[in-house]
Protein backbone atom coordinates (compact mmCIF):
# COMPACT_ATOMS: atom_id res chain seq x y z
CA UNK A 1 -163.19 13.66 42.10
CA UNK A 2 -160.36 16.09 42.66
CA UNK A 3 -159.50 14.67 46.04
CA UNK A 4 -159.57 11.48 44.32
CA UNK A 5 -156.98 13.00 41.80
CA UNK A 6 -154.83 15.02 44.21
CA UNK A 7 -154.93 11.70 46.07
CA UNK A 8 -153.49 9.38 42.90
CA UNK A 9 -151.00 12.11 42.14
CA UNK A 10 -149.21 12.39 45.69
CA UNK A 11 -149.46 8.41 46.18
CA UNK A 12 -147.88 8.03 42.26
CA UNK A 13 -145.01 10.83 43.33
CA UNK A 14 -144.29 9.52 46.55
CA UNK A 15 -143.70 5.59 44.91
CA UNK A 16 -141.48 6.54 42.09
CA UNK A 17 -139.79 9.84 44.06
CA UNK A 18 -140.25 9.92 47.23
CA UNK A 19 -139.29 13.16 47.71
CA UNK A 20 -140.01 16.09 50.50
CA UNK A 21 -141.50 18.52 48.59
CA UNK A 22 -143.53 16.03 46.39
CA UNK A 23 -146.91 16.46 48.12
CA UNK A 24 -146.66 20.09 48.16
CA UNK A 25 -145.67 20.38 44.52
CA UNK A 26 -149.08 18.02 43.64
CA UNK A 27 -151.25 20.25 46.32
CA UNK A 28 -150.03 23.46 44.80
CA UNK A 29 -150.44 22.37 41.29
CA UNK A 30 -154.47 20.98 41.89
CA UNK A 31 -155.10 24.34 44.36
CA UNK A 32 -154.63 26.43 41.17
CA UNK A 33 -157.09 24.54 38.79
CA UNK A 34 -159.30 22.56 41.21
CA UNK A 35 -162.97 23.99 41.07
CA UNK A 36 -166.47 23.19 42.07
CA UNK A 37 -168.00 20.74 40.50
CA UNK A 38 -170.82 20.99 37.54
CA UNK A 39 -174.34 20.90 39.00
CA UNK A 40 -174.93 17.12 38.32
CA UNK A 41 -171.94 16.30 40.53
CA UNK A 42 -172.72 19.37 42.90
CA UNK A 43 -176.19 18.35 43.71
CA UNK A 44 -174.88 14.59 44.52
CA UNK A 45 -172.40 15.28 46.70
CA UNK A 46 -173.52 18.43 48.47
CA UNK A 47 -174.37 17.80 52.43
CA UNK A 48 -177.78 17.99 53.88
CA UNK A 49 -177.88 21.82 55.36
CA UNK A 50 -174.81 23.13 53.20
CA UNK A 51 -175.50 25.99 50.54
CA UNK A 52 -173.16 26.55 47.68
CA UNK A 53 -171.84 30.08 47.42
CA UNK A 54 -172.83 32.88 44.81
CA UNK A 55 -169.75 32.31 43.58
CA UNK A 56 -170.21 28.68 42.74
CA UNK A 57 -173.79 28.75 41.55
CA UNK A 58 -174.12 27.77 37.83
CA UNK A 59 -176.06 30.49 35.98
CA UNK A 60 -178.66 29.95 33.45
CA UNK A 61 -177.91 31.34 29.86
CA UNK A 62 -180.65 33.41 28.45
CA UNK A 63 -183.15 32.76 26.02
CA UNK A 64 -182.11 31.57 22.52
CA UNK A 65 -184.05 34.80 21.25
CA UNK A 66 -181.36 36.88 23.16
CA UNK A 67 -178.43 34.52 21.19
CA UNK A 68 -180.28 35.44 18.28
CA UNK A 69 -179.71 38.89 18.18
CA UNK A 70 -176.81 39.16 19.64
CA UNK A 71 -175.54 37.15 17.05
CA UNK A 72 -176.90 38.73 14.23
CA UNK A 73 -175.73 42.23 15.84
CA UNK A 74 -171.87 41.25 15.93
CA UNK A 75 -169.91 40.73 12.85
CA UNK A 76 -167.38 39.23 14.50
CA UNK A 77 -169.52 36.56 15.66
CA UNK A 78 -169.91 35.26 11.85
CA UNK A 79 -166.80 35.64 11.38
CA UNK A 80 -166.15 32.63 13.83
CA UNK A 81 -168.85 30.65 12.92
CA UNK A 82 -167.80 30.95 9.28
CA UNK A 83 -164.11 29.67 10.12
CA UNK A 84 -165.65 26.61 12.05
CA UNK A 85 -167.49 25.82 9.32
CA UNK A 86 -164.37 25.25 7.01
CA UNK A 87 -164.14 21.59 7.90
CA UNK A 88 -168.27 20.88 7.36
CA UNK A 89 -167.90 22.30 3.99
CA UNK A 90 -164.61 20.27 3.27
CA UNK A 91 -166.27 17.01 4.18
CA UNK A 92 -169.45 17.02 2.94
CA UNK A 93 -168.43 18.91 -0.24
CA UNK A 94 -165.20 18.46 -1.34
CA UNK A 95 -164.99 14.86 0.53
CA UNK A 96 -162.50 15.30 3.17
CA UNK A 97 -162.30 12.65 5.66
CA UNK A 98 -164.18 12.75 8.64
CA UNK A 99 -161.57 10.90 10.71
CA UNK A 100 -158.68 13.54 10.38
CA UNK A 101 -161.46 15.98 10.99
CA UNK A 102 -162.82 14.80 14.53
CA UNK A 103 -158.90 13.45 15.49
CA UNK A 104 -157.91 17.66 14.78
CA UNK A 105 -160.86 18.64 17.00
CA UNK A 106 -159.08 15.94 20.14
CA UNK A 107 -155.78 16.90 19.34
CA UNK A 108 -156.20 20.55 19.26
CA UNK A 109 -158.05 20.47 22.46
CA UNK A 110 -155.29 17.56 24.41
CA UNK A 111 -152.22 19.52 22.83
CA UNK A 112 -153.78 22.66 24.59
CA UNK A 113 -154.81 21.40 27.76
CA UNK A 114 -151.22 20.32 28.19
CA UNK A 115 -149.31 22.95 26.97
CA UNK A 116 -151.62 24.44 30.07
CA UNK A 117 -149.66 22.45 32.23
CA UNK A 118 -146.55 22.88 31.06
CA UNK A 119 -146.94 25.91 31.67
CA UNK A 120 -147.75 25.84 35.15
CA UNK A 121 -144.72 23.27 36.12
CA UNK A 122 -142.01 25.45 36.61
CA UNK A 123 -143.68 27.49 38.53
CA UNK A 124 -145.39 24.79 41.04
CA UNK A 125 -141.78 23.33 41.43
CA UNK A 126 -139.85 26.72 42.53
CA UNK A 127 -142.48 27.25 44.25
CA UNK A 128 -142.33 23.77 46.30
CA UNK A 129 -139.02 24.05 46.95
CA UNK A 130 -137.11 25.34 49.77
CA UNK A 131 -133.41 26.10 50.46
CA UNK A 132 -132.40 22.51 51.75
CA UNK A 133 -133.86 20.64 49.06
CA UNK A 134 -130.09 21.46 47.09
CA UNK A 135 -132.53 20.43 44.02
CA UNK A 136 -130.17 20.51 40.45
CA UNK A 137 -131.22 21.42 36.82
CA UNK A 138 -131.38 17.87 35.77
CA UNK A 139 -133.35 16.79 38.83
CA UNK A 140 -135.66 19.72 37.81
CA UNK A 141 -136.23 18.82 33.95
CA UNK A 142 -137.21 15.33 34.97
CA UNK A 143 -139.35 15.85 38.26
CA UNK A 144 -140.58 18.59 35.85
CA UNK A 145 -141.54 16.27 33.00
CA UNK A 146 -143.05 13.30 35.15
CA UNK A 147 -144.98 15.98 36.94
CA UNK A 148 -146.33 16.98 33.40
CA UNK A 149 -147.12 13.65 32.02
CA UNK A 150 -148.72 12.30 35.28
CA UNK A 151 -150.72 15.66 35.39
CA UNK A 152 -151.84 15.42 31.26
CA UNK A 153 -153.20 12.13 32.24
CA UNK A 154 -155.25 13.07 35.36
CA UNK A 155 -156.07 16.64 34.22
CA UNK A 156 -156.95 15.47 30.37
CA UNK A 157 -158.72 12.48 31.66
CA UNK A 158 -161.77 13.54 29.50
CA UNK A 159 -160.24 13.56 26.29
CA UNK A 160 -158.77 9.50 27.24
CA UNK A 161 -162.48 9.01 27.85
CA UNK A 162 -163.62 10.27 24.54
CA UNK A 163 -161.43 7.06 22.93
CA UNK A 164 -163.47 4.73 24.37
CA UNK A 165 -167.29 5.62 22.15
CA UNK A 166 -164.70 7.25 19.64
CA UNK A 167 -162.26 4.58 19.17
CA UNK A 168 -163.17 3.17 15.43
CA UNK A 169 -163.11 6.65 14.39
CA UNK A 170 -159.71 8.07 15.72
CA UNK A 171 -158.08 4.86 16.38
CA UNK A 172 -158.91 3.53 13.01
CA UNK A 173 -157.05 2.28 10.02
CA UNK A 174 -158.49 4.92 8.14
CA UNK A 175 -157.03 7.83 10.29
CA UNK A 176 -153.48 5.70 10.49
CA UNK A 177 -153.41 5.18 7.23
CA UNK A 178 -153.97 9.16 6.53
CA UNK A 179 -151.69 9.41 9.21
CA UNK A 180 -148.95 7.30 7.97
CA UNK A 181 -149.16 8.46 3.92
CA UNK A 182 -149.33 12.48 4.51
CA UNK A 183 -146.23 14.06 5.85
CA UNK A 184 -148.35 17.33 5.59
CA UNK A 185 -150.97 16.45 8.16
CA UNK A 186 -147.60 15.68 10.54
CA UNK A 187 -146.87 19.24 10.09
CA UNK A 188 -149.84 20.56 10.38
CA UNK A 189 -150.60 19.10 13.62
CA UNK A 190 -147.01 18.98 14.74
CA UNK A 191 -147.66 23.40 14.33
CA UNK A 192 -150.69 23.42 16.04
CA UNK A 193 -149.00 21.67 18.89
CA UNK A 194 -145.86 24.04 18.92
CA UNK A 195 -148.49 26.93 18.35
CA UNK A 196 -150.27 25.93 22.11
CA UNK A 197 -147.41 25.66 23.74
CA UNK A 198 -145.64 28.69 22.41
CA UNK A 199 -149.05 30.55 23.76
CA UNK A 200 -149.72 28.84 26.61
CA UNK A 201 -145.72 30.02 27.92
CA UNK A 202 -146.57 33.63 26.82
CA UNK A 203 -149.72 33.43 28.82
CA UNK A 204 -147.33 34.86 31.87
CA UNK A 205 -148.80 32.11 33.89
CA UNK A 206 -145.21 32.03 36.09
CA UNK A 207 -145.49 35.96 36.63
CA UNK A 208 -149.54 36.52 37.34
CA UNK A 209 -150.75 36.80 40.74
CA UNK A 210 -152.40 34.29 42.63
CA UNK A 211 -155.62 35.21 42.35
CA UNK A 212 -155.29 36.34 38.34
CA UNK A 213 -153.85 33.12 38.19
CA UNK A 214 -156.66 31.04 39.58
CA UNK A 215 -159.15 32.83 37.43
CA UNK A 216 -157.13 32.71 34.40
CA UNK A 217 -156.28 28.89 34.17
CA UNK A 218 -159.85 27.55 35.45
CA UNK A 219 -161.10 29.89 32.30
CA UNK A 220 -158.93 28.12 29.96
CA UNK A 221 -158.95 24.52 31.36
CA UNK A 222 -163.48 24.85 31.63
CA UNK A 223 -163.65 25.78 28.04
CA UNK A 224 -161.61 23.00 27.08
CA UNK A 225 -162.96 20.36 29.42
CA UNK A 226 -166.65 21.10 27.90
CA UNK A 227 -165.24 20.27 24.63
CA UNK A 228 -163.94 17.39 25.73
CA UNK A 229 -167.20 16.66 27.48
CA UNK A 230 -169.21 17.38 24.35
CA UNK A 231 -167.92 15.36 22.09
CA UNK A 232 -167.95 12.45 25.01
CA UNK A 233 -172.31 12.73 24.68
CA UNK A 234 -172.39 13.16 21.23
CA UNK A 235 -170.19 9.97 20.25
CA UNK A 236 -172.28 8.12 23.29
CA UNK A 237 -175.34 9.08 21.64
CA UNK A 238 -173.92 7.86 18.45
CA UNK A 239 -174.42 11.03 16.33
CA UNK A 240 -170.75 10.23 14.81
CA UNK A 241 -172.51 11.37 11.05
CA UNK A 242 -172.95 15.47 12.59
CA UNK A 243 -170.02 15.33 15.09
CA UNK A 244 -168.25 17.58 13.18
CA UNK A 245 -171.00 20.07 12.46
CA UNK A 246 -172.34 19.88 15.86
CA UNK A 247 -168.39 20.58 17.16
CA UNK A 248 -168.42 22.99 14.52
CA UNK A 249 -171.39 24.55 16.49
CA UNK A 250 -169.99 23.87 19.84
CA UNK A 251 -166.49 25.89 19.32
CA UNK A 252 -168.16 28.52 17.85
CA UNK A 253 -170.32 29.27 20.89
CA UNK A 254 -167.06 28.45 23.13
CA UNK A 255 -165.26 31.03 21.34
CA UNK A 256 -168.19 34.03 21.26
CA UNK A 257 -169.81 33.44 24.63
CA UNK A 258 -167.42 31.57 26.54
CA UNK A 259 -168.79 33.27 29.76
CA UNK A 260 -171.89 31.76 29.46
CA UNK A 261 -170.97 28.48 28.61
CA UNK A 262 -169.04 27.97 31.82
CA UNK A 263 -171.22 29.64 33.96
CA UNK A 264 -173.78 27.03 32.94
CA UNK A 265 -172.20 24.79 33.58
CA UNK A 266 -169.56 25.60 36.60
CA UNK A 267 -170.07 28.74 38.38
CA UNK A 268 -170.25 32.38 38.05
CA UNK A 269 -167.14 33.05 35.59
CA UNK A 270 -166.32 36.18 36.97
CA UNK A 271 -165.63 34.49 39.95
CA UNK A 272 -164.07 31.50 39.29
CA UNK A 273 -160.80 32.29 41.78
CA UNK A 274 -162.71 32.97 44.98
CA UNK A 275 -163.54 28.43 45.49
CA UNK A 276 -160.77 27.58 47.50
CA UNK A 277 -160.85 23.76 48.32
CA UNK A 278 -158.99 24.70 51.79
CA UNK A 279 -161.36 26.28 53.13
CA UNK A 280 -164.89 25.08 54.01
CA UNK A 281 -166.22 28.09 54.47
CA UNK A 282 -165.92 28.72 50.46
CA UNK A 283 -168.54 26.49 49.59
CA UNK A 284 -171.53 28.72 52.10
CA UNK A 285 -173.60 31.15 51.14
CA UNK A 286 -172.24 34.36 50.56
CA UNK A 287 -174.23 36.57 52.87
């Protein structure tokens, strides 16, 4: 699926710019957030006599008794579960709508995974270029932005997916009509936006080494796939009347044991930088 996506991006560049450095630019970008596959897909695609590496082996979570007590042993932990809540209460109490409430929950997560990105640009394209390529500020800013938009699309794909089971809810007249009457829910999302991308460029992405790099940004960019991914099963299995409690649920565990929830489900996450997709020998058996 990567390849496929490394593939679109370096055929899209090369129609519309058709520059040198285009293909490196796209391979550098998807070398720092490309990763192993979850299980489903890893188990489908491995080869006959291949092993994965420790480092790429999903890891079971423990027992819900262990959650359990963990939970019950960390303050902080209700603390977070107590601020998810907020928009439960709100609808099924004081009657807020459901439709702002599930469109926050895509928003927050796109407007993330993108300020992500943007993030990552500037550095990709210094990075890409050499001394010949006599490259100017302008020709920067907009190789910079297509770069970002064609990457939002590819990267984000999940959260374009989630539309499709979705799309009564957050493409509704109901939501538009919110939309369209309350200059306050403008702001509010138009801050949460600005608040993303004023963390994700304080990150230090451009400074971080390599390998903090890799580790840092396939953290971020897991935990907000999975929501992405979550809310894709639960619209599909048309549980659109607890979507928000069950997201509720979902971001809470995201936020307290985010360790577990991508090792699950991708691979060891204290090792997330050693997969390299250049080398074949990342994806043996560590011996």
């Amino acid at each position: 699926m990567v390849a496929a996506c490394e593939h679109i991006v370096v055929s899209v560049w090369r129609g519309f710019v058709l520059r040198r450095n285009a293909r490196k630019f796209a391979v550098s970008f998807w070398e720092r957030i490309d990763s192993t596959p979850p299980l489903c897909l890893n188990q489908s695609m491995a080869k006959p006599g291949t092993n994965n590496s420790a480092a790429t082996r999903q890891i079971r979570p423990p027992p819900l008794s262990q959650h359990l007590r963990e939970f019950a042993s960390r303050p902080d932990a209700w603390v977070v579960v107590a601020r998810n809540m907020i928009p439960v209460v709100g609808i099924y109490v004081f009657h807020w709508s459901a439709a702002v409430s599930v469109f926050n929950y895509w928003f927050d997560g796109l407007t993330a995974l993108a300020a992500i990105v943007a993030a990552l640009v500037p550095r990709a394209l210094r990075e890409t270029q050499s001394k010949q390529d006599h490259a100017t500020l302008a020709g920067n800013v907009v190789r910079g932005a297509f770069v970002w938009l064609l990457l939002v699309g590819i990267v984000g794909l999940p959260y374009w997916i989630v539309l499709i089971p979705l799309h009564d809810l957050l493409l509704g007249n109901e939501l538009r009509r919110q939309l369209a009457q309350s200059p306050a829910l403008w702001l509010t999302f138009g801050s949460l936006a600005a608040s993303h991308f004023w963390k994700a460029f304080r990150m230090g992405y451009d400074t971080m080494p390599d390998k903090e790099l890799k580790q840092r940004v396939r953290w971020d960019v897991y935990l907000l796939i999975l929501r992405a991914i979550a809310m894709f099963i639960m619209a599909a299995h048309g549980l659109y009347f607890i979507l928000v409690p069950l997201m509720a649920l979902l971001l809470s565990y995201l936020e307290i044991w985010p360790e577990r929830a991508i090792g699950a489900v991708f691979a060891d996450p204290s090792r997330l930088w050693e997969y390299d997709p250049g080398n074949p020998t990342s994806n043996r058996r560590v011996r």
